[in-house]
N, C-alpha and C. Protein backbone atom coordinates (compact mmCIF):
# COMPACT_ATOMS: atom_id res chain seq x y z
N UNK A 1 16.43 9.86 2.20
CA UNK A 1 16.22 9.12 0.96
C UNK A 1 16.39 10.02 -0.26
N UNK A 2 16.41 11.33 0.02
CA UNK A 2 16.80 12.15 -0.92
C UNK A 2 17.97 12.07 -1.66
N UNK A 3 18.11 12.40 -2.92
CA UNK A 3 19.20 11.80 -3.70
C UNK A 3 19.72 10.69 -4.30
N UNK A 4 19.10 9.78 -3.79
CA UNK A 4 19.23 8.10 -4.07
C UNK A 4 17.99 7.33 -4.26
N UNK A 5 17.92 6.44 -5.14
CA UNK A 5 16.55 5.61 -5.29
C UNK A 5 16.05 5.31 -4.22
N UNK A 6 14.50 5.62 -3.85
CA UNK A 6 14.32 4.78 -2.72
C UNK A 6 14.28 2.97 -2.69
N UNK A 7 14.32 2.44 -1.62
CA UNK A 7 14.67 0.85 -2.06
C UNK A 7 13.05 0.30 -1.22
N UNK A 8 12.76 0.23 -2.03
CA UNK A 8 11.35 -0.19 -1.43
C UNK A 8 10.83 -2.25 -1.61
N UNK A 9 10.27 -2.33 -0.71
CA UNK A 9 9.63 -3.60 -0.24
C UNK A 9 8.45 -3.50 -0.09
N UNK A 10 7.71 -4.53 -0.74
CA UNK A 10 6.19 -4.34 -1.29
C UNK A 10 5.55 -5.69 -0.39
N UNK A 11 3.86 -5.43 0.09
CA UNK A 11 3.27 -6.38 0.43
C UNK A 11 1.64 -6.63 0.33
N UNK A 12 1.60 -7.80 -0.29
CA UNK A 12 0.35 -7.68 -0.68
C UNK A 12 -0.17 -9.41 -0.72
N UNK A 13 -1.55 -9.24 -0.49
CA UNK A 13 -2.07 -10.50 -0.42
C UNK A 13 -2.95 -11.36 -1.80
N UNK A 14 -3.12 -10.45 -2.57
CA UNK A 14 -3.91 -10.70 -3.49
C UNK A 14 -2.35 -10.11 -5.11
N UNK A 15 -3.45 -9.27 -5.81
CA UNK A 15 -2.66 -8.91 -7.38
C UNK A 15 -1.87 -8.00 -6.97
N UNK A 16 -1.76 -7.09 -5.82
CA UNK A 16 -1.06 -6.38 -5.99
C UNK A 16 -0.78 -5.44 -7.12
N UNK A 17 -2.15 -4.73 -7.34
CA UNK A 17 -2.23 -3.11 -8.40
C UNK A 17 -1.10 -2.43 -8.13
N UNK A 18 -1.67 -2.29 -7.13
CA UNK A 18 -0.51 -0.65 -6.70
C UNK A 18 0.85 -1.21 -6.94
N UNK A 19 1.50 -1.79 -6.26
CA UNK A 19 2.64 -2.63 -6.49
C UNK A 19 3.54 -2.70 -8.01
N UNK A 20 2.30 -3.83 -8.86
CA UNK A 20 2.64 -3.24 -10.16
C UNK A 20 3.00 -2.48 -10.68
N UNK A 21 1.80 -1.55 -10.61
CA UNK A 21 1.93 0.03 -11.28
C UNK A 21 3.86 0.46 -10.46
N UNK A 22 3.85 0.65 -9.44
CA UNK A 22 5.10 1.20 -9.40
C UNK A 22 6.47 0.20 -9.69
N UNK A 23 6.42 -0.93 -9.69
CA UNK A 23 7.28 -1.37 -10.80
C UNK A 23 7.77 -1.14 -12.10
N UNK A 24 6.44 -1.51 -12.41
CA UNK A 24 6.55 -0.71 -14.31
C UNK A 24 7.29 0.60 -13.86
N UNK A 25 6.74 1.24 -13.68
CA UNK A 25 7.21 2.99 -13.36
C UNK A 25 8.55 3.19 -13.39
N UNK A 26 9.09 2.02 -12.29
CA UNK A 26 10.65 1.66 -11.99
C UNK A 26 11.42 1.24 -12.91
N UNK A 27 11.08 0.72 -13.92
CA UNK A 27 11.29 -0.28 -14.74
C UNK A 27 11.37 1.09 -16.03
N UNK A 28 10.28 1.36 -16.47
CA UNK A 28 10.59 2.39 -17.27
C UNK A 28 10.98 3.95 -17.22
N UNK A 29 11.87 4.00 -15.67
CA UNK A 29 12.72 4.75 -15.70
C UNK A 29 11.85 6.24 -14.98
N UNK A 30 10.33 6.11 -14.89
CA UNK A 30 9.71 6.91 -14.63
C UNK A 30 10.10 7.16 -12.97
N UNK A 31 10.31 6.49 -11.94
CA UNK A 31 10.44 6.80 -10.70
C UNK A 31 12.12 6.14 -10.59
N UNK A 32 12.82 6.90 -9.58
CA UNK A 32 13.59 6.47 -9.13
C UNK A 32 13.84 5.81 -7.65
N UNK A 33 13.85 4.53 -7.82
CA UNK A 33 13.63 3.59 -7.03
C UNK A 33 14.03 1.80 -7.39
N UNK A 34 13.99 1.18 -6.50
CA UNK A 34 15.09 0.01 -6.74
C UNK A 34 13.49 -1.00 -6.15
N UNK A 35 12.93 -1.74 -6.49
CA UNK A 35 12.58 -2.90 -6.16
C UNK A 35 13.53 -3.96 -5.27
N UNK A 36 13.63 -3.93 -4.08
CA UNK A 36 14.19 -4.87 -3.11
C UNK A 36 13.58 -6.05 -2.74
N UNK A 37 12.24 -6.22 -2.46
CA UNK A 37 11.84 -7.24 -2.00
C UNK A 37 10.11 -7.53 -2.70
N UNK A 38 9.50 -8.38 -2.42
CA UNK A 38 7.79 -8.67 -3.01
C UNK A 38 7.91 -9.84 -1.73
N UNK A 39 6.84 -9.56 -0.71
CA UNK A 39 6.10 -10.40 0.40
C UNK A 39 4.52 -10.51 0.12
N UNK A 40 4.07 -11.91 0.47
CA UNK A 40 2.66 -12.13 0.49
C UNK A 40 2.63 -12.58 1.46
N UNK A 41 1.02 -12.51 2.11
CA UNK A 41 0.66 -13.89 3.19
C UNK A 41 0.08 -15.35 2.65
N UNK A 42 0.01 -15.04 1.43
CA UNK A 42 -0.91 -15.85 0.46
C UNK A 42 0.08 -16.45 -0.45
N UNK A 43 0.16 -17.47 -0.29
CA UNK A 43 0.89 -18.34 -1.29
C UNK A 43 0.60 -18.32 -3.06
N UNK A 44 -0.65 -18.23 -2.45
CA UNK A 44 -1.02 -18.13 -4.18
C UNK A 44 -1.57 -16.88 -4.69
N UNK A 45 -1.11 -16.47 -4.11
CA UNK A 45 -1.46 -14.23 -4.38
C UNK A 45 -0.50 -14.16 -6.13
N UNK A 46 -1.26 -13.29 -6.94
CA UNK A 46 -1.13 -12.57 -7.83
C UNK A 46 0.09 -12.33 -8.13
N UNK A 47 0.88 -11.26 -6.80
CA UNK A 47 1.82 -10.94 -6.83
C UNK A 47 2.84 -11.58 -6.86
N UNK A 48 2.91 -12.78 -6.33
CA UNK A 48 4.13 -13.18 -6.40
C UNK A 48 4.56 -14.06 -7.66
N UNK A 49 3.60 -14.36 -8.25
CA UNK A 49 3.47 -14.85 -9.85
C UNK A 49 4.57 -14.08 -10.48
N UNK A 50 3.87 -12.40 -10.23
CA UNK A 50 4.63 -11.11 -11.11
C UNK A 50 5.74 -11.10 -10.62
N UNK A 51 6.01 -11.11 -9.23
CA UNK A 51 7.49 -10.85 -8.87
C UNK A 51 8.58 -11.70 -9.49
N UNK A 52 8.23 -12.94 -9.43
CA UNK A 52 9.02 -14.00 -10.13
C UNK A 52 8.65 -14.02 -11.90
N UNK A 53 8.20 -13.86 -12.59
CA UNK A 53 8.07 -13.24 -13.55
C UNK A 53 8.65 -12.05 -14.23
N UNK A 54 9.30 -11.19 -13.27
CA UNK A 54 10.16 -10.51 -13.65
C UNK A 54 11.48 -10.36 -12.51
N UNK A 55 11.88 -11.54 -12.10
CA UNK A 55 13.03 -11.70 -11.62
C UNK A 55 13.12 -10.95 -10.29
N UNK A 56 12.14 -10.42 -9.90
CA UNK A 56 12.44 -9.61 -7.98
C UNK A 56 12.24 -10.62 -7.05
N UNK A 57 12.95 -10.72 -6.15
CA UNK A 57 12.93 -11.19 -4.73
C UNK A 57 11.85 -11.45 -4.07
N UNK A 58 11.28 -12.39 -4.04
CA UNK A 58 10.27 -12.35 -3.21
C UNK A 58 9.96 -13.80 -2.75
N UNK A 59 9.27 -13.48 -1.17
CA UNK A 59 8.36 -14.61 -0.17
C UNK A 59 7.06 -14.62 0.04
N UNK A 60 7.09 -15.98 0.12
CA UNK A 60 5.69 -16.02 1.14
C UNK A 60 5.85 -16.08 2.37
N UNK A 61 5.15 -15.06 3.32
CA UNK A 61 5.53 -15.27 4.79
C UNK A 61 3.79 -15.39 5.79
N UNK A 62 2.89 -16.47 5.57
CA UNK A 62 1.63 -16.65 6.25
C UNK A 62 2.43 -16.20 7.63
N UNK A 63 1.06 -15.75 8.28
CA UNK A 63 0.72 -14.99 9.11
C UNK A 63 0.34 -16.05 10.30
N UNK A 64 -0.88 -16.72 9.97
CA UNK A 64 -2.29 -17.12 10.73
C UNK A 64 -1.50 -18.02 11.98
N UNK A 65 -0.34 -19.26 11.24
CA UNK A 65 0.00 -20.31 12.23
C UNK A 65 0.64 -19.60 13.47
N UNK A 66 1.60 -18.75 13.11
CA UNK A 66 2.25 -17.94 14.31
C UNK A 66 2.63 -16.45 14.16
N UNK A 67 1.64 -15.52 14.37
CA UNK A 67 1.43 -14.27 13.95
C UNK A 67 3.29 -13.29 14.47
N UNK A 68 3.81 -14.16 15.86
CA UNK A 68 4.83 -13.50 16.08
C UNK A 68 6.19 -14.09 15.42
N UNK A 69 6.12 -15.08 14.88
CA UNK A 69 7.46 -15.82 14.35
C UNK A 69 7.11 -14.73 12.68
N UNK A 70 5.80 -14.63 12.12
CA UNK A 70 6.02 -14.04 11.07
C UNK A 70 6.38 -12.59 10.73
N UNK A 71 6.05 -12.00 11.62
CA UNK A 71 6.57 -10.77 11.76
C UNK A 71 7.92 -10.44 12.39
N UNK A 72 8.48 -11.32 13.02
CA UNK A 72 10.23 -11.34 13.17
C UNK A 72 10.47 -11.96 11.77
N UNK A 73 9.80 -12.58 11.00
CA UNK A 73 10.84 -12.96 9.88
C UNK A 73 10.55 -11.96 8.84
N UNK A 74 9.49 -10.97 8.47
CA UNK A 74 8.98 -9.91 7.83
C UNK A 74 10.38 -8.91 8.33
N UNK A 75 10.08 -8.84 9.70
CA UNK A 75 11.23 -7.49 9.72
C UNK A 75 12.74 -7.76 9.17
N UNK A 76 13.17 -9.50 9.70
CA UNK A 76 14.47 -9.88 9.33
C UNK A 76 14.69 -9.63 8.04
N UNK A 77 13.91 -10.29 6.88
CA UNK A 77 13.41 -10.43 5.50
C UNK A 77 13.70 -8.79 5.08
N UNK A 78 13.02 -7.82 5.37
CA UNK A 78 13.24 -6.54 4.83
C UNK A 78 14.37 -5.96 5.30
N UNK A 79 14.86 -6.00 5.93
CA UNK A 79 16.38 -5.41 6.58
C UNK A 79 17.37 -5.86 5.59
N UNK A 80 17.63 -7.49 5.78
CA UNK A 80 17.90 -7.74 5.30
C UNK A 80 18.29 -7.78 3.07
N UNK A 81 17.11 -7.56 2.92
CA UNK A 81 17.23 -7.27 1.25
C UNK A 81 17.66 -5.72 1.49
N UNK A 82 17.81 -4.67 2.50
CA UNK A 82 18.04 -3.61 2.13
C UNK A 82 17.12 -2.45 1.98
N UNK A 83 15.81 -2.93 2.51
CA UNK A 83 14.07 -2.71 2.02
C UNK A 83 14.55 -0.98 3.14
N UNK A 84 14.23 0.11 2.69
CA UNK A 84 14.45 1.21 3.40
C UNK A 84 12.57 2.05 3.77
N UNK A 85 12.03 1.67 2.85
CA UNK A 85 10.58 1.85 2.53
C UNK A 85 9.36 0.73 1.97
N UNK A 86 8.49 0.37 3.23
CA UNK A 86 7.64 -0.70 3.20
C UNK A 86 6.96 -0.26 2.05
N UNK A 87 5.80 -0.63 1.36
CA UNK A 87 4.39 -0.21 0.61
C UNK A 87 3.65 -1.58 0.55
N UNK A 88 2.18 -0.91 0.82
CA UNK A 88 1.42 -2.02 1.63
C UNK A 88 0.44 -1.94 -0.03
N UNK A 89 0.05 -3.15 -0.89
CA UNK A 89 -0.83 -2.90 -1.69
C UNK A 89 -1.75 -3.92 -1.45
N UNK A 90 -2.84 -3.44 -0.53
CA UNK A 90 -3.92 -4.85 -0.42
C UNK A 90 -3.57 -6.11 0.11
N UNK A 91 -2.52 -5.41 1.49
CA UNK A 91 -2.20 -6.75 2.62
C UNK A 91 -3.42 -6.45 3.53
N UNK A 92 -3.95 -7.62 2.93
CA UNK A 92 -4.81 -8.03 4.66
C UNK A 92 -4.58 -7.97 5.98
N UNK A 93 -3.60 -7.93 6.48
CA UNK A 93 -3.02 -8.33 7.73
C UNK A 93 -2.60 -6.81 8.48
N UNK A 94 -2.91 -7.09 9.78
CA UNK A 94 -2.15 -6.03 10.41
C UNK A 94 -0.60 -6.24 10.93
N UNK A 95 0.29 -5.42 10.64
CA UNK A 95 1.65 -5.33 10.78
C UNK A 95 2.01 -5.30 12.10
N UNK A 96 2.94 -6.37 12.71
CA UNK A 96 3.33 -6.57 13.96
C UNK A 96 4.61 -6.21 14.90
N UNK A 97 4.56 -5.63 16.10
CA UNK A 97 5.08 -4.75 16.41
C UNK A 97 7.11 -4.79 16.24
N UNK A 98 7.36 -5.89 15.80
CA UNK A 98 8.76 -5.97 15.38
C UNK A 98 8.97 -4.91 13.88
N UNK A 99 8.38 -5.03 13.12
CA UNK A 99 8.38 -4.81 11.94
C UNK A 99 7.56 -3.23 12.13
N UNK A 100 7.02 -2.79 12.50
CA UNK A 100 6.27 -1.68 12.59
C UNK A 100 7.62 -0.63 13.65
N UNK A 101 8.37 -1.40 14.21
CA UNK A 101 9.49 -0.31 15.19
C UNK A 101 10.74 -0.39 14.45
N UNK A 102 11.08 -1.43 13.54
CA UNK A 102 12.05 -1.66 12.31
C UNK A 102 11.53 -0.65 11.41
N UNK A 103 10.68 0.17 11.02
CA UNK A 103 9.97 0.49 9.45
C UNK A 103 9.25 2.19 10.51
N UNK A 104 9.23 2.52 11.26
CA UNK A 104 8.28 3.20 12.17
C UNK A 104 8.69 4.55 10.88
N UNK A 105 7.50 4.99 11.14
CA UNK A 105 7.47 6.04 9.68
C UNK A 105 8.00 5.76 8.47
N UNK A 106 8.20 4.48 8.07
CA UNK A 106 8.47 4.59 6.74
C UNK A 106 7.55 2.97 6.30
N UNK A 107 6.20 2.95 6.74
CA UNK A 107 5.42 2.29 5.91
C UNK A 107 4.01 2.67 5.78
N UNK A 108 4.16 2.87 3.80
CA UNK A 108 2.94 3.25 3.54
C UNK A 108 1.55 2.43 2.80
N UNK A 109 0.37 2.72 3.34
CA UNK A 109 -0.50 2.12 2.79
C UNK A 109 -1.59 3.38 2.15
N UNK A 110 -2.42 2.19 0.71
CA UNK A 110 -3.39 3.42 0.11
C UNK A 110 -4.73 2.67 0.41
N UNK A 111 -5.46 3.64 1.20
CA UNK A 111 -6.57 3.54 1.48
C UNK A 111 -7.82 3.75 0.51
N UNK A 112 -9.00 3.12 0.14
CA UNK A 112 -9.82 3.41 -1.18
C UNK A 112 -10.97 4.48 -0.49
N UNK A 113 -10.62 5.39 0.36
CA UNK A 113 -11.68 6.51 0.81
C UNK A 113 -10.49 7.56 1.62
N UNK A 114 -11.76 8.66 2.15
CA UNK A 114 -11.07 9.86 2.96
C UNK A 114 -11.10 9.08 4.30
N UNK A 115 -9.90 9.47 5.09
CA UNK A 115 -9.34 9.25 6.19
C UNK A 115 -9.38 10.44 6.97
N UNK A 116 -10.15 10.13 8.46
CA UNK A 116 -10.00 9.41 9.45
C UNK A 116 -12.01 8.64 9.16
N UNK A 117 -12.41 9.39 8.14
CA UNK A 117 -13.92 9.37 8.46
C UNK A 117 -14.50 7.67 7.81
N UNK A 118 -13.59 7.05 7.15
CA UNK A 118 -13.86 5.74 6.06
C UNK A 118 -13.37 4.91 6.70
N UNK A 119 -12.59 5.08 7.49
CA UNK A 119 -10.85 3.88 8.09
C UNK A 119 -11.42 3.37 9.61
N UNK A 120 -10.98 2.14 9.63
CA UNK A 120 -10.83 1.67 11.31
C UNK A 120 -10.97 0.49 10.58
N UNK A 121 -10.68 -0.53 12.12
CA UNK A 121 -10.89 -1.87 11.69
C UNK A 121 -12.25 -2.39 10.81
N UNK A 122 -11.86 -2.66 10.35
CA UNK A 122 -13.16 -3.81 8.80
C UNK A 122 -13.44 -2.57 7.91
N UNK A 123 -12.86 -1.74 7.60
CA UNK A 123 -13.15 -0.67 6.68
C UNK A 123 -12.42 -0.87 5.30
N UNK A 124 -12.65 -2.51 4.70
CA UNK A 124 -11.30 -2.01 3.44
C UNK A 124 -12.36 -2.65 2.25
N UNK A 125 -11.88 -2.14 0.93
CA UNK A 125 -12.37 -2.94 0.06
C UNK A 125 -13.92 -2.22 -0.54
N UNK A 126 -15.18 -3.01 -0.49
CA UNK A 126 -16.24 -2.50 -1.05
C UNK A 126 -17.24 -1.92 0.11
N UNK A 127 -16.35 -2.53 1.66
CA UNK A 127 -17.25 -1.85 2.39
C UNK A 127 -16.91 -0.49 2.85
N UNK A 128 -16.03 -0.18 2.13
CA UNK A 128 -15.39 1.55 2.36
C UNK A 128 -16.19 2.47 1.38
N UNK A 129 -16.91 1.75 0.07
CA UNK A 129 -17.87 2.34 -0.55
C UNK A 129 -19.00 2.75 -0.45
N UNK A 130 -19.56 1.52 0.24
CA UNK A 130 -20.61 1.34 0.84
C UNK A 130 -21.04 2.43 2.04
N UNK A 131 -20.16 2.23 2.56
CA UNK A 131 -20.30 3.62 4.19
C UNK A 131 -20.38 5.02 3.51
N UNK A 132 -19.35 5.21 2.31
CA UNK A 132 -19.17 6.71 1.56
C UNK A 132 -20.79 6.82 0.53
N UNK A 133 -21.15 5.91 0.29
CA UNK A 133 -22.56 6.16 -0.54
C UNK A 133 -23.98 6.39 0.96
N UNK A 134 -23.65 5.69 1.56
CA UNK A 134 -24.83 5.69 2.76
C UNK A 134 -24.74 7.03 3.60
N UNK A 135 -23.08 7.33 3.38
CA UNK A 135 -23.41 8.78 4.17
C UNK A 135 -23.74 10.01 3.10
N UNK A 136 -23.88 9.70 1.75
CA UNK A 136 -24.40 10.64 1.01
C UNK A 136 -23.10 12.11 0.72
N UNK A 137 -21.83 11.63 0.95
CA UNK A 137 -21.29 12.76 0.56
C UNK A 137 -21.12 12.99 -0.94
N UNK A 138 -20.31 14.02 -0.98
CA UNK A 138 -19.95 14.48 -2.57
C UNK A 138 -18.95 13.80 -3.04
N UNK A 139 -17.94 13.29 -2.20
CA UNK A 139 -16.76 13.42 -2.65
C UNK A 139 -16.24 12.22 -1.73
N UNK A 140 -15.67 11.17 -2.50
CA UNK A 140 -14.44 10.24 -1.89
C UNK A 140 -13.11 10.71 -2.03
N UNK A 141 -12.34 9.55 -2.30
CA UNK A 141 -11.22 9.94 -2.96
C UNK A 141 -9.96 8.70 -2.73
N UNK A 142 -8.85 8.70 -2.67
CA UNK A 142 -7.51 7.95 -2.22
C UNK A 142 -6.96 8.76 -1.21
N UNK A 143 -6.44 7.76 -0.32
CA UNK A 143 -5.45 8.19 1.01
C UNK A 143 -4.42 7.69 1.00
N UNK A 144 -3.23 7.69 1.01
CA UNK A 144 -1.88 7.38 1.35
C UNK A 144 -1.65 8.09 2.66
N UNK A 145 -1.25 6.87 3.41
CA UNK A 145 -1.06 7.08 4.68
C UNK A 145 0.17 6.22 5.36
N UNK A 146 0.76 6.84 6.73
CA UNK A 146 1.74 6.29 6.95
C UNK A 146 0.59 5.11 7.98
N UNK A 147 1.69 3.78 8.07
CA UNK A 147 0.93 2.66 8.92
C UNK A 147 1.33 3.02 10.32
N UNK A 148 0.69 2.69 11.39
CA UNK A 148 0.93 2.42 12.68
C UNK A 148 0.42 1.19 13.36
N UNK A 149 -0.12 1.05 14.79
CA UNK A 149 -0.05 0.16 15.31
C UNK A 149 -1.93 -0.40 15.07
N UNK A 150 -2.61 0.85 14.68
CA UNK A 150 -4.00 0.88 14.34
C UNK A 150 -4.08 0.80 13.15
N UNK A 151 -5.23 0.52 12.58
CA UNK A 151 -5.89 0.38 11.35
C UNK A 151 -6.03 1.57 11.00
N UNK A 152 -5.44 1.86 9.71
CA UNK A 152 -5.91 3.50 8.92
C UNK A 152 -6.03 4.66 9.87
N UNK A 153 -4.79 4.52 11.12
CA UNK A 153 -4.56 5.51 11.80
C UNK A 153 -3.42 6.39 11.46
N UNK A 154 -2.95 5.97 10.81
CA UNK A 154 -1.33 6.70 10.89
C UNK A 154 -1.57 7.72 10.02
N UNK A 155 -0.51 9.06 9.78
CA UNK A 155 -0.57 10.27 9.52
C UNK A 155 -0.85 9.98 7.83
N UNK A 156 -1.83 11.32 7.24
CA UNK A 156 -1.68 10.92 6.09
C UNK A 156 -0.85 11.86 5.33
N UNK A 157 -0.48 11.49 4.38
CA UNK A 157 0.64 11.26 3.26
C UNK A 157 0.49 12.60 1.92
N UNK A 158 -0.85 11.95 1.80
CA UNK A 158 -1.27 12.45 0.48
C UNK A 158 -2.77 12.05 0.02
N UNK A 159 -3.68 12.94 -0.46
CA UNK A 159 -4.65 12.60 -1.23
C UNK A 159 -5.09 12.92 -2.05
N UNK A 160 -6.41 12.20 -2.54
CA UNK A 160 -6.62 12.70 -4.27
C UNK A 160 -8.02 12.06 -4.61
N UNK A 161 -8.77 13.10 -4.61
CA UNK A 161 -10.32 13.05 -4.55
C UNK A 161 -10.99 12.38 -5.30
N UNK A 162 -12.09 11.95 -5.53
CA UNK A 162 -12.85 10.90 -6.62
C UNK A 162 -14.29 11.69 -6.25
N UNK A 163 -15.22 12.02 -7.16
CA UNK A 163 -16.08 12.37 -7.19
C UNK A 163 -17.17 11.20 -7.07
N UNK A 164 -18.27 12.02 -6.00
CA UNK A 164 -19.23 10.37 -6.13
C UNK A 164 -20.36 11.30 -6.78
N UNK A 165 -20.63 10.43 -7.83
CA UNK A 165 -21.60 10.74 -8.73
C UNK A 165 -22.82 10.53 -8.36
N UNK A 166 -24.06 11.83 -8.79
CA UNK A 166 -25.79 10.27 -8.85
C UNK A 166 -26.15 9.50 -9.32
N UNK A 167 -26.72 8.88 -8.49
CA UNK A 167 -27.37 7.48 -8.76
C UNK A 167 -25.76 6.64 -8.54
N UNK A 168 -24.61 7.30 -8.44
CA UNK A 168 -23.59 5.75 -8.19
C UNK A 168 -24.23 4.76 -7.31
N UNK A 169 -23.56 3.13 -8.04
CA UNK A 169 -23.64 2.41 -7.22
C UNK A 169 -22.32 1.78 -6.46
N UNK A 170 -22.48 1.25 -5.47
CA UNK A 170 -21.07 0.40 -4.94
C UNK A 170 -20.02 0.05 -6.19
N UNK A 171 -20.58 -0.60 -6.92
CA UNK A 171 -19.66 -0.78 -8.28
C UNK A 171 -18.83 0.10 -9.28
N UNK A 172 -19.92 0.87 -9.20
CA UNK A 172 -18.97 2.05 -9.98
C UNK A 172 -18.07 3.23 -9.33
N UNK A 173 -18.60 3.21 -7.89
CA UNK A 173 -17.50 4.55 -7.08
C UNK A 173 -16.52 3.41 -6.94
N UNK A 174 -16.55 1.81 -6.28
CA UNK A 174 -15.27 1.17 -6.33
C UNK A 174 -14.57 1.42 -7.67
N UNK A 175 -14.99 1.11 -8.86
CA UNK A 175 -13.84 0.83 -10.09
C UNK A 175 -13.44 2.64 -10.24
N UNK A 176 -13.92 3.77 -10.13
CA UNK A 176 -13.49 4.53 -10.53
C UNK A 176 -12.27 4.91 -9.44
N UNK A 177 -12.48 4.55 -7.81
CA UNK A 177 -11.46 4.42 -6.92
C UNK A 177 -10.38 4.01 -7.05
N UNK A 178 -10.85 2.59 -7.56
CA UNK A 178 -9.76 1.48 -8.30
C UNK A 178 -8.69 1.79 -8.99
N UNK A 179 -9.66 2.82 -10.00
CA UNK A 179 -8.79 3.19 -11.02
C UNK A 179 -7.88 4.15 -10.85
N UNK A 180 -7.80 4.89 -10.03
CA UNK A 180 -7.08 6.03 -9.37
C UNK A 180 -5.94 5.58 -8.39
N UNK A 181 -6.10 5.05 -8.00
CA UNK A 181 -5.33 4.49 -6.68
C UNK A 181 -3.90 3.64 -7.54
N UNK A 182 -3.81 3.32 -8.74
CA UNK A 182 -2.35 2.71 -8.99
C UNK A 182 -1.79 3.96 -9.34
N UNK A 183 -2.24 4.98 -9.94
CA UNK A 183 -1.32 5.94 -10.38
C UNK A 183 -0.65 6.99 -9.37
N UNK A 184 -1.73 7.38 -8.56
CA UNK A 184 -1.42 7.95 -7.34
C UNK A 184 -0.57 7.43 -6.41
N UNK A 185 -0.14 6.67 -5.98
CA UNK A 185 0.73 6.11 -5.43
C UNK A 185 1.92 6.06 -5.97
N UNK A 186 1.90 5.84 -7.70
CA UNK A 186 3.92 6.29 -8.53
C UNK A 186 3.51 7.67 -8.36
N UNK A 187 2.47 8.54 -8.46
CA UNK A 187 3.15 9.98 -8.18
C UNK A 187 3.02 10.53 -6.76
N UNK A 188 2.70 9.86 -6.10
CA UNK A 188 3.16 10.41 -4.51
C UNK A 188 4.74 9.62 -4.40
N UNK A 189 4.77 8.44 -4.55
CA UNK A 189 5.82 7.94 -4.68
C UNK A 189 7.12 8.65 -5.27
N UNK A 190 7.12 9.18 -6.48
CA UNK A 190 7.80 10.44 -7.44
C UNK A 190 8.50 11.52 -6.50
N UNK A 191 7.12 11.83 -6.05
CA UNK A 191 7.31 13.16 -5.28
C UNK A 191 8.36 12.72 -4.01
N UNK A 192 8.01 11.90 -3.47
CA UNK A 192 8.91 11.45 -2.37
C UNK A 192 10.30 11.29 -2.87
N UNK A 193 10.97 10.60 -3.70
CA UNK A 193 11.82 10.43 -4.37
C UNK A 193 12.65 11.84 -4.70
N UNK A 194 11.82 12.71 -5.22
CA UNK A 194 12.34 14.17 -5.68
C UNK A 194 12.53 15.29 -4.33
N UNK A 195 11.99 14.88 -3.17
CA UNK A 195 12.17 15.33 -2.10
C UNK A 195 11.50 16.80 -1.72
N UNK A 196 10.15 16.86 -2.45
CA UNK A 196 9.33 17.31 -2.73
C UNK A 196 8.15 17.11 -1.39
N UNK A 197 8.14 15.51 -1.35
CA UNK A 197 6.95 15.36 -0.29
C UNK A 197 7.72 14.59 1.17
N UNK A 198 8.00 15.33 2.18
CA UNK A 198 8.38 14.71 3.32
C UNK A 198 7.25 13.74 4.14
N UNK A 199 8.07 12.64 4.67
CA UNK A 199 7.35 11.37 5.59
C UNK A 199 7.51 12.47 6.69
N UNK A 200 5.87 12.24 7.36
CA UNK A 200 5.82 12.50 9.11
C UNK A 200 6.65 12.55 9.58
């Protein structure tokens, strides 16, 4: 992918932050990279508002009715637009094994804690805060990680620490997480692009 924009395909169930953020980025010339595709499982997700709002490609592809017809049409769907690099921003869903051997090292997701010790199945969202305040450490942070066939197993990528403060509560280590996690991802993203940061 060195030398050429990467062509990336985005998926997300809700607003899709991360997503955003590296659009804009794309858009104002800051990363080099091509927007190929925008997938939801959610019809009425955030994202796909934005995608069509600014003219990118994008589906809805639910999951729930037939978990294997949607993931042959996920993998068809990204091949197809040209998608060379998945990015996962706040998909619910676990990725199914068509699409995970189509994409195998080249899909990434950002996790809102340190990995391997925050991650496994039901670990996303405010209850990844929750576990990082109860175990009393110093320090959270963001994970970018490659996906596999497990939950928040795959190799990681890149990270970038968040301090947990005293007296934090759930609320405030999430938004300061929050807040970290769109930018970090256009500059791990960057770096990848500049051939700076190699995939697993």
């Amino acid at each position: 992918m060195i030398g050429q924009p990467l062509r990336l395909g985005f998926l997300a169930s809700g607003t899709g932050s991360s997503a955003r953020a590296i659009v804009e980025a794309i858009r104002a010339g800051a990363l080099a990279a091509e927007t190929r595709l925008m997938v939801s499982n959610n019809r009425g997700a955030a994202m796909l508002a934005f995608a069509q709002e600014r003219g990118i490609p994008s589906l809805c592809i639910p999951t729930q009715a037939d978990a294997d017809a949607a993931d042959a049409s996920l993998a068809r769907e990204m091949a197809a637009h040209g998608v060379e690099l998945i990015v996962l921003s706040g998909y619910l869903r676990r990725l199914g094994p068509q699409t995970l051997a189509r994409y195998a090292g080249r899909v990434l997701n950002i996790h809102p804690g340190p990995l391997p010790q925050f991650g496994g199945h039901g670990m996303y969202g405010r209850r990844v805060h929750e576990a990082v305040l109860a175990a009393r450490v110093t320090e959270s942070g963001v994970t970018i990680h490659v996906v596999d066939e497990e939950y928040d197993h795959g190799p990681v990528v890149a990270r970038k620490a968040v301090a947990v403060r005293p007296g934090d509560t759930v609320e405030a280590l999430e938004e300061r997480v929050r807040a970290a996690e769109p930018g970090f991802f256009v500059e791990t993203l960057q770096r990848i692009a500049r051939g700076e940061l190699q995939l697993p």
